[in-house]
N, C-alpha and C. Protein backbone atom coordinates (compact mmCIF):
# COMPACT_ATOMS: atom_id res chain seq x y z
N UNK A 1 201.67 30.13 -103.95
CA UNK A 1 202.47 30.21 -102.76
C UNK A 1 203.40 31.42 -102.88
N UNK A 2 203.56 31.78 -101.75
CA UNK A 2 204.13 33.69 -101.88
C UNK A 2 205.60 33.07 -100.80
N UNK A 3 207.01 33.18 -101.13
CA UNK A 3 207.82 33.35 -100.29
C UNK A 3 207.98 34.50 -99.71
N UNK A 4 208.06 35.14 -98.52
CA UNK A 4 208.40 36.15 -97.86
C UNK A 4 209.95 36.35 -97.28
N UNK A 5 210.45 37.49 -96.71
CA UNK A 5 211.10 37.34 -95.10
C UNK A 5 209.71 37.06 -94.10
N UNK A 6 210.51 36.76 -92.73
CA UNK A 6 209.56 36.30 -91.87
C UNK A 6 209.53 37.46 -90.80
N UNK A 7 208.54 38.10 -90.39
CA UNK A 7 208.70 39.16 -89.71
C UNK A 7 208.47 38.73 -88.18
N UNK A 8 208.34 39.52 -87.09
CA UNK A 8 208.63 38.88 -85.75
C UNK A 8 207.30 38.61 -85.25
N UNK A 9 206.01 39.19 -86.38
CA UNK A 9 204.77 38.12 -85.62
C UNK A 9 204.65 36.96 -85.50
N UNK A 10 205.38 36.45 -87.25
CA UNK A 10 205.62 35.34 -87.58
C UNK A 10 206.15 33.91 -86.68
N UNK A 11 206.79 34.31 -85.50
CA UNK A 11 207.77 33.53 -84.93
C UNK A 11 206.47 32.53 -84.50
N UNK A 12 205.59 32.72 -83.66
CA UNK A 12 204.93 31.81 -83.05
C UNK A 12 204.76 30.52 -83.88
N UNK A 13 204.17 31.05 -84.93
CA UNK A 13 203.85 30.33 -85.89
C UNK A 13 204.92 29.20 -86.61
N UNK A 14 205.25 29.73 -86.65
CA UNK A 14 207.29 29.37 -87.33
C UNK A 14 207.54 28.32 -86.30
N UNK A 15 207.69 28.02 -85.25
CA UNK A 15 207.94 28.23 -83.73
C UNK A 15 207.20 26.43 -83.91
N UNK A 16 205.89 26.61 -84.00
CA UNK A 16 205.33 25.23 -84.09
C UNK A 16 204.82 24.60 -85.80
N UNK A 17 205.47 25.31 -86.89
CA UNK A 17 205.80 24.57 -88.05
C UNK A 17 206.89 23.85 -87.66
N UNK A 18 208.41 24.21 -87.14
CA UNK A 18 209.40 23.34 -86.59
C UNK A 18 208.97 22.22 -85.74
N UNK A 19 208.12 22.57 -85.01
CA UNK A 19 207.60 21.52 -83.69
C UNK A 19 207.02 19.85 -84.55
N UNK A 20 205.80 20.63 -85.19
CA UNK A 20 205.35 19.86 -86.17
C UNK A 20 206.07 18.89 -87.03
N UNK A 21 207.12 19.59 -87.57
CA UNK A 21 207.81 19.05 -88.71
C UNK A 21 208.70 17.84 -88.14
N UNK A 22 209.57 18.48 -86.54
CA UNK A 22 210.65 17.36 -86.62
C UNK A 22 210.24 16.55 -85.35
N UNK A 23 209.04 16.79 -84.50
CA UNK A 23 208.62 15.69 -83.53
C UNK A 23 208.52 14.34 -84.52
N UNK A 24 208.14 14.19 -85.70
CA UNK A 24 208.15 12.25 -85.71
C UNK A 24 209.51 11.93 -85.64
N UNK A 25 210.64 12.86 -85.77
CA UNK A 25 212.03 12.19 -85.66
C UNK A 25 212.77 12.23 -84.30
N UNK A 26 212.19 12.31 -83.10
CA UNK A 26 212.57 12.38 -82.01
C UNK A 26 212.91 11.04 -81.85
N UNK A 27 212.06 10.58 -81.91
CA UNK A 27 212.16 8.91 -81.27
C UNK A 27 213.63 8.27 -82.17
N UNK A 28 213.44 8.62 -83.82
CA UNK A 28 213.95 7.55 -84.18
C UNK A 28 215.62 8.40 -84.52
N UNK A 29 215.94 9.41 -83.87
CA UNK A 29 217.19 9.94 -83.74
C UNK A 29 217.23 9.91 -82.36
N UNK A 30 216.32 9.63 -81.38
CA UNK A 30 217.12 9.63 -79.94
C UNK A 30 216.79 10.62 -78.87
N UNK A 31 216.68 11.90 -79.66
CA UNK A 31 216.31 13.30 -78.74
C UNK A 31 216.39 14.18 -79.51
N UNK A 32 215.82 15.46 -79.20
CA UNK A 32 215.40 16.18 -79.86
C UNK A 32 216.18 16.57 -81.00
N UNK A 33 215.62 16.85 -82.74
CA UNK A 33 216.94 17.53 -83.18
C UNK A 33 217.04 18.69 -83.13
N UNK A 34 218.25 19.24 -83.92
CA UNK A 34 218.79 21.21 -83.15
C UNK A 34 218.01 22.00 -83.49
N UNK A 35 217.20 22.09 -84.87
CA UNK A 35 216.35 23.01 -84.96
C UNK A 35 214.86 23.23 -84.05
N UNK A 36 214.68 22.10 -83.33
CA UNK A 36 213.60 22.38 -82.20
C UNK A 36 214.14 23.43 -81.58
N UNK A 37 215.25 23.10 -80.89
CA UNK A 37 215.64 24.42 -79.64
C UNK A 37 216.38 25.79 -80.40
N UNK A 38 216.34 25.93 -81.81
CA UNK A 38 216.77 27.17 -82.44
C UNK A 38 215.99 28.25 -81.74
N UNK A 39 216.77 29.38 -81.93
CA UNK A 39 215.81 30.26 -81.16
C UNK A 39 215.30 31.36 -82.44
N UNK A 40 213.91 31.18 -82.78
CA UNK A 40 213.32 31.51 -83.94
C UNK A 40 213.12 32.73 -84.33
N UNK A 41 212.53 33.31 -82.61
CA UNK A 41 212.56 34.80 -82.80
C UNK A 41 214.16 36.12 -82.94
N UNK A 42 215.08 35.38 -82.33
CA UNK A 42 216.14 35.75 -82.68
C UNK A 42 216.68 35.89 -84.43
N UNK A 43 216.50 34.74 -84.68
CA UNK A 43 216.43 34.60 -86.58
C UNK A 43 215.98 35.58 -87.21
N UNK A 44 214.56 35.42 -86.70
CA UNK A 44 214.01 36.29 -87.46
C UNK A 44 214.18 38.06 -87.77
N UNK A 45 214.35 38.40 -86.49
CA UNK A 45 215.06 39.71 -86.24
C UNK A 45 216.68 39.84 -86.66
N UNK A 46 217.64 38.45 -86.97
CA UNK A 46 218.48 39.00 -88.00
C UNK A 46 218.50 38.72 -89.56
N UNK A 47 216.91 38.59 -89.93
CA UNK A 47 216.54 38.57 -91.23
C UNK A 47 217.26 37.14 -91.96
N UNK A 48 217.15 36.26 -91.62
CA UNK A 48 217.92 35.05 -91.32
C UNK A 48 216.49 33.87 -91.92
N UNK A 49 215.52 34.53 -91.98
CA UNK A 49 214.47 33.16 -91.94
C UNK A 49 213.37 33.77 -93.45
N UNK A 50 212.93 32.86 -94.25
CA UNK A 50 211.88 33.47 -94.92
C UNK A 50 210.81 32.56 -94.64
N UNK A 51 209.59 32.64 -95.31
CA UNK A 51 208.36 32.20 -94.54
C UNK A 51 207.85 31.53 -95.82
N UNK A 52 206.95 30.58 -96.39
CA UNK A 52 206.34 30.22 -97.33
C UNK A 52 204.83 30.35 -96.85
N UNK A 53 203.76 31.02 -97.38
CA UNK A 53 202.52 31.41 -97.30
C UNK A 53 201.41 31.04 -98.10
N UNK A 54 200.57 30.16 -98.00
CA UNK A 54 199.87 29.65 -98.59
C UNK A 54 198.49 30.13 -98.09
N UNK A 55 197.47 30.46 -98.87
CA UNK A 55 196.36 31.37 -98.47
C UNK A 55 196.45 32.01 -96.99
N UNK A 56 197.74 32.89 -97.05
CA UNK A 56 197.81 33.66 -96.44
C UNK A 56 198.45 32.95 -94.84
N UNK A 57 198.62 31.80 -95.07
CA UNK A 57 198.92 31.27 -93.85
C UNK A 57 200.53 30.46 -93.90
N UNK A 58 201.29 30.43 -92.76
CA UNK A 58 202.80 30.21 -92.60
C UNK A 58 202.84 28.50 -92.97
N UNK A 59 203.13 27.79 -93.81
CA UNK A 59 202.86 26.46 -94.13
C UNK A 59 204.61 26.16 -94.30
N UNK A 60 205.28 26.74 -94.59
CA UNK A 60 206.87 26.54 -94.33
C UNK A 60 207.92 27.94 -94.01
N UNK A 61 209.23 27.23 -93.35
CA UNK A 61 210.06 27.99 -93.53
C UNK A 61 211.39 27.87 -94.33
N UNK A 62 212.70 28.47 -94.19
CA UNK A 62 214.32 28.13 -94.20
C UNK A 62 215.09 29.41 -93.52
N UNK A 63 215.65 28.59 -92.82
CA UNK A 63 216.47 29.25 -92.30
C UNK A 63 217.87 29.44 -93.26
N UNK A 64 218.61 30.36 -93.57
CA UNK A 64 219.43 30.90 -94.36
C UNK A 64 220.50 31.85 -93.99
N UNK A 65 222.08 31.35 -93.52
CA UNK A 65 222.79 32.24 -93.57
C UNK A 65 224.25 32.53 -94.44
N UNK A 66 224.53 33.77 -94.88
CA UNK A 66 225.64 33.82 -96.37
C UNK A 66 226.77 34.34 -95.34
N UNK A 67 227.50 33.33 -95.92
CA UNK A 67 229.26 33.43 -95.71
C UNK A 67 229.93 34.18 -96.98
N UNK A 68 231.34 34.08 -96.88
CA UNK A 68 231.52 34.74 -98.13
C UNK A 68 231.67 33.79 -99.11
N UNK A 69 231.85 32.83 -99.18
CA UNK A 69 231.55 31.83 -100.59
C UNK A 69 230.77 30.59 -100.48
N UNK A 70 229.05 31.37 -99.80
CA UNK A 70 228.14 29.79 -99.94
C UNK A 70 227.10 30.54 -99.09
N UNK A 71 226.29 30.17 -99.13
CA UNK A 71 224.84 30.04 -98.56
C UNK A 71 224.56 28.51 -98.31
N UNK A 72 224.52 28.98 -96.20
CA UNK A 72 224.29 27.31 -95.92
C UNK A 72 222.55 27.90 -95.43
N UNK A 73 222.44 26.98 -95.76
CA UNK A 73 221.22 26.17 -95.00
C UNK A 73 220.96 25.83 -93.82
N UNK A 74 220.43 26.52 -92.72
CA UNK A 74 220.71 25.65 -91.31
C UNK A 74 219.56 24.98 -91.35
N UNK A 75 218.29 25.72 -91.98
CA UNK A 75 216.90 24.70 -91.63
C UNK A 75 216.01 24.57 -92.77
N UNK A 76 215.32 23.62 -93.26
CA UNK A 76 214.11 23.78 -94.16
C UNK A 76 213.21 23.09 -92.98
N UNK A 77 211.92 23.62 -92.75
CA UNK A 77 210.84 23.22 -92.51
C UNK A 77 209.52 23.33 -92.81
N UNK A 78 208.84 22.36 -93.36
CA UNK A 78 207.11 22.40 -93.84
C UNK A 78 206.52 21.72 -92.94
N UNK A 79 205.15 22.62 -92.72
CA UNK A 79 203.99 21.91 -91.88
C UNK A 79 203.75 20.35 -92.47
N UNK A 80 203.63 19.44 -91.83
CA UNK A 80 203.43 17.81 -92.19
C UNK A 80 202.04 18.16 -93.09
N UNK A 81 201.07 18.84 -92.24
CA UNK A 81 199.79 18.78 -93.50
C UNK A 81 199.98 19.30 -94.35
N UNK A 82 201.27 20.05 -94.96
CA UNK A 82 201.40 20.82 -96.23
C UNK A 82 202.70 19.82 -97.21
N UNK A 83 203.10 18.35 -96.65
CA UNK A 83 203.57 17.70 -97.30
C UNK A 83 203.27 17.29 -98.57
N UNK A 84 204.43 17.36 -99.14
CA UNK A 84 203.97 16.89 -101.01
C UNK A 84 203.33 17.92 -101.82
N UNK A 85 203.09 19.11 -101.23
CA UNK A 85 203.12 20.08 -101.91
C UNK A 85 204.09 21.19 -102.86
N UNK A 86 205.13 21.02 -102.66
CA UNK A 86 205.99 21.77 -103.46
C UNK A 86 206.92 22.99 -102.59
N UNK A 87 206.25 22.72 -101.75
CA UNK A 87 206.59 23.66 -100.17
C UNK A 87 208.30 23.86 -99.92
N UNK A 88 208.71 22.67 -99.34
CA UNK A 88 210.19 22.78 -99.24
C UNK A 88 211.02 22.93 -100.49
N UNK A 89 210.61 22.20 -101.64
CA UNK A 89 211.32 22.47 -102.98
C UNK A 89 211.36 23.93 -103.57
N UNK A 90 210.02 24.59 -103.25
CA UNK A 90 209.94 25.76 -103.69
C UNK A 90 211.29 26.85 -102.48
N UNK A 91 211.17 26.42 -100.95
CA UNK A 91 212.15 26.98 -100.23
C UNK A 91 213.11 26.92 -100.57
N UNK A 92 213.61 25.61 -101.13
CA UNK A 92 215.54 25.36 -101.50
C UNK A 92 215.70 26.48 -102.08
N UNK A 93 214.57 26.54 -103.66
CA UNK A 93 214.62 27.48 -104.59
C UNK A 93 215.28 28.88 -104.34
N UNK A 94 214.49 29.33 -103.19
CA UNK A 94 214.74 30.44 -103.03
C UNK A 94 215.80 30.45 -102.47
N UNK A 95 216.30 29.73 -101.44
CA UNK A 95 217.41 29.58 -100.77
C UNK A 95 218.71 29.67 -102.10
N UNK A 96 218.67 29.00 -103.27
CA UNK A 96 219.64 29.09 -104.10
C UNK A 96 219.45 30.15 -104.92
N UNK A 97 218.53 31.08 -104.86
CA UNK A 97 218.11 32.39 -105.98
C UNK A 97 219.12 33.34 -105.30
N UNK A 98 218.86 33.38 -103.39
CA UNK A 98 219.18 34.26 -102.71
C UNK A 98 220.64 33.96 -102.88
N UNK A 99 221.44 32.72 -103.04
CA UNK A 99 223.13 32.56 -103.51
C UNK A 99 223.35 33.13 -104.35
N UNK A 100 222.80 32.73 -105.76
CA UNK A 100 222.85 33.57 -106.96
C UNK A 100 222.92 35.27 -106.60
N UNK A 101 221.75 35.61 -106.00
CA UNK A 101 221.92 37.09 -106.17
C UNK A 101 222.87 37.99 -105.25
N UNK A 102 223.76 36.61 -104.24
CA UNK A 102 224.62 37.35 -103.41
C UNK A 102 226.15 37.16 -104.16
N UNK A 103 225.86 36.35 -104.85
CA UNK A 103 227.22 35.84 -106.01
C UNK A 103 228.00 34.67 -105.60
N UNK A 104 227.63 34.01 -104.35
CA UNK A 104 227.97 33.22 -104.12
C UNK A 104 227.57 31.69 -104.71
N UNK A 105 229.09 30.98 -105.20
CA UNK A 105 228.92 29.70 -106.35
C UNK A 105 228.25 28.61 -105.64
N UNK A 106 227.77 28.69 -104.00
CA UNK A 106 227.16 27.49 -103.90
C UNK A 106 226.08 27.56 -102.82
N UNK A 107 225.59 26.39 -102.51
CA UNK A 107 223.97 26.91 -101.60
C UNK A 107 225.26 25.00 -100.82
N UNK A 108 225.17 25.30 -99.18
CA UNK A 108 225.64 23.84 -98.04
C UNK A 108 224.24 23.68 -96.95
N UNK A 109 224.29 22.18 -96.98
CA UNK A 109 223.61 22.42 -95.94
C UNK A 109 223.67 20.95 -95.40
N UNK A 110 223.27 20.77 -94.29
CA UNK A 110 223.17 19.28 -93.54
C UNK A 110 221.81 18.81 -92.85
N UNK A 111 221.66 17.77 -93.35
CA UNK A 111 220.52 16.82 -92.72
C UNK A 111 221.22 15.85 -91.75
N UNK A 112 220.28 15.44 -91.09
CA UNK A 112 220.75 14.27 -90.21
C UNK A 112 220.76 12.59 -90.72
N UNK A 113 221.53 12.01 -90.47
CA UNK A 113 221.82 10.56 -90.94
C UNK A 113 220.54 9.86 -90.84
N UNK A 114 219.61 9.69 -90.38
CA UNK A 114 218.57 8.71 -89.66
C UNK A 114 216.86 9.93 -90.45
N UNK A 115 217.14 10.74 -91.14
CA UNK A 115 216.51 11.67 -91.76
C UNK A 115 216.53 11.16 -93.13
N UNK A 116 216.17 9.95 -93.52
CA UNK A 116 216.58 9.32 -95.14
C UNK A 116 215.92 10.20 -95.89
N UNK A 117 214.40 10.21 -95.46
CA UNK A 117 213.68 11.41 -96.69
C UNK A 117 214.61 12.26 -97.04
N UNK A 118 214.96 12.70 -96.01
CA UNK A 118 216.06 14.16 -96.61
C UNK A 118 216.95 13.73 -97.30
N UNK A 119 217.59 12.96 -97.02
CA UNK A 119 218.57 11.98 -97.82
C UNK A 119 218.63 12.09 -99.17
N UNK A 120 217.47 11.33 -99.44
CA UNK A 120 216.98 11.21 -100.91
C UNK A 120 216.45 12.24 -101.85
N UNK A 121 215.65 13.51 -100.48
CA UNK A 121 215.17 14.54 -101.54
C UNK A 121 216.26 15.58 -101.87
N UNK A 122 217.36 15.41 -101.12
CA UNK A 122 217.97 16.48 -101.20
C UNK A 122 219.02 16.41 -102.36
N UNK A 123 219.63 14.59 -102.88
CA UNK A 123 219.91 14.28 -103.98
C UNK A 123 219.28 14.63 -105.18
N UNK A 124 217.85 13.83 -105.30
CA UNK A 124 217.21 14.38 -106.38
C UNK A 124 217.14 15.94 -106.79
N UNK A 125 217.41 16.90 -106.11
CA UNK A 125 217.21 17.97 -105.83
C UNK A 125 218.29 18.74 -106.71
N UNK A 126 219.59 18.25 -106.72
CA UNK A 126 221.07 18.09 -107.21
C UNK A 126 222.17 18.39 -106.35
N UNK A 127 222.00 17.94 -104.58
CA UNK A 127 222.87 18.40 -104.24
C UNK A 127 223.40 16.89 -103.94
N UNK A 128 225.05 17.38 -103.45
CA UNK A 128 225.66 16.35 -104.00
C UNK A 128 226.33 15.88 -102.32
N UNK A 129 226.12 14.51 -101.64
CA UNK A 129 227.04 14.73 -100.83
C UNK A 129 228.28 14.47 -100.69
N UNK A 130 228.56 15.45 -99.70
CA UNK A 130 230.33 15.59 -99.36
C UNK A 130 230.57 15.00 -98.23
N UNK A 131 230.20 14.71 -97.20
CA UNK A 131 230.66 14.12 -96.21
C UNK A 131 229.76 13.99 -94.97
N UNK A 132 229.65 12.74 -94.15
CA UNK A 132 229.11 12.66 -93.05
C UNK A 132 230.20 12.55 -91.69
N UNK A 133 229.18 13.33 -90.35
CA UNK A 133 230.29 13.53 -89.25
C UNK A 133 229.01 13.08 -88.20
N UNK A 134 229.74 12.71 -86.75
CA UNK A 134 229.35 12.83 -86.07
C UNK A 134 229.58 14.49 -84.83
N UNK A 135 229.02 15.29 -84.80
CA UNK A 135 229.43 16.31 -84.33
C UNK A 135 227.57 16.53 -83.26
N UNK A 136 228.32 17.37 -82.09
CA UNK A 136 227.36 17.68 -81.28
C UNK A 136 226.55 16.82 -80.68
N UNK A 137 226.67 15.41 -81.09
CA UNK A 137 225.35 14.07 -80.49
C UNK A 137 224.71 13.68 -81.68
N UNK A 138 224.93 14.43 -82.74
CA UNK A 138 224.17 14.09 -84.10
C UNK A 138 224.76 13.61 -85.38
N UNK A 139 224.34 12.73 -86.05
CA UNK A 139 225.42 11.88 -87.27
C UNK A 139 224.41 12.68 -88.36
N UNK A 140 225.57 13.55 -88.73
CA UNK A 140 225.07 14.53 -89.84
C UNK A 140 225.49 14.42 -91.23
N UNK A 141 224.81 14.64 -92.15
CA UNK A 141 225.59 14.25 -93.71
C UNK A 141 225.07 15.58 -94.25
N UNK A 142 226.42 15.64 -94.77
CA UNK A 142 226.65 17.31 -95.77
C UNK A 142 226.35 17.35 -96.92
N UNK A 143 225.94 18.51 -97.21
CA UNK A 143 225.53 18.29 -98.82
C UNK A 143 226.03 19.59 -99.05
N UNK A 144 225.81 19.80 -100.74
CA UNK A 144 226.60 21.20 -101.67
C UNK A 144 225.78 20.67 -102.99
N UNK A 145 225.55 22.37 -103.17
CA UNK A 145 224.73 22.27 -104.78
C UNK A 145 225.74 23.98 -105.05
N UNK A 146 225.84 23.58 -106.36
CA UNK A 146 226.76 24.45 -107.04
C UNK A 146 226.03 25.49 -107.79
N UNK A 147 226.18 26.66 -107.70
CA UNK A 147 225.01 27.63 -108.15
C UNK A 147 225.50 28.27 -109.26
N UNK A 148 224.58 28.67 -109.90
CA UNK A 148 224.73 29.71 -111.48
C UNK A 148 225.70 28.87 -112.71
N UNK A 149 226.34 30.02 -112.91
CA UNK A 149 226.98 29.27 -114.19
C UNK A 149 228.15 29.02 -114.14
N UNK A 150 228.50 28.21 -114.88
CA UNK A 150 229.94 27.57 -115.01
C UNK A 150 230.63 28.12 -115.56
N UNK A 151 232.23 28.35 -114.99
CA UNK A 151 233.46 29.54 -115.60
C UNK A 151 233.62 28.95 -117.17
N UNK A 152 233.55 27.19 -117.03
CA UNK A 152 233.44 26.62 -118.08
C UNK A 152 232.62 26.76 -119.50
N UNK A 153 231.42 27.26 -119.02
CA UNK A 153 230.55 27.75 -120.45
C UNK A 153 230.67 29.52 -120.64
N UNK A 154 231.22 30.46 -119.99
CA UNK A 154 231.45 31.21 -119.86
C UNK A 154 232.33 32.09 -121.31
């Protein structure tokens, strides 16, 4: 599997990996969630999105933007037929390489409450949560994973 940036052919594609990914949670959150109506091709043109490529074909994304102390997360998405592959874990990855190499100590990001998978993978994963809100129509729970090394072993 090859991570990329996602370039602006990419969007279509990108476009219905999201579609794919979060239509089974329509029903059981209510209405659509936010990353359906993200606007992808915009992302992509501010270098905002990377692509995961599997024989040559778009099988995930993340959306990724750096503040000055954190790299949040606005989106992970994998094609459903590319589930259990290593797909999104391999995205976090990069998502926390790209903290590391901006120097920033942490990678944030939020799933939705009624999104348990995420829940659970995003613990095992080591991020830790900090807090759930209701904001925008959506009951969201925050997470934080702490990047590189500790001032402590230093």
């Amino acid at each position: 599997m090859e991570i990329r940036p996602a370039r602006p052919g990419d969007a279509d594609a990108l476009i219905g990996i999201v579609r794919r990914a979060y239509e089974p949670y329509v029903a059981r959150i209510g209405r659509r969630p936010a990353p359906m109506d993200d606007d992808y091709r915009a992302r992509v043109l501010n270098g905002q999105v990377a692509v995961a490529m599997l024989d040559e074909l778009p099988v995930g994304l993340i959306v990724t933007v750096l503040a000055s102390d954190h790299l949040f997360v606005e989106n992970v998405a994998v094609d459903p037929a590319h589930h259990g592959q290593g797909v999104g874990g391999a995205l976090l990855r990069h998502a926390e390489d790209l903290a590391e190499c901006a120097g920033v100590p942490e990678v944030r990001l939020y799933t939705n409450a009624a999104m348990v998978e995420n829940l659970a993978m995003y613990a095992k994963r080591g991020y830790e949560e900090r807090e759930r809100r209701h904001e925008d129509g959506f009951d969201r729970v925050y997470f934080v994973k702490r990047i590189g090394r500790s001032p402590l072993l230093d």
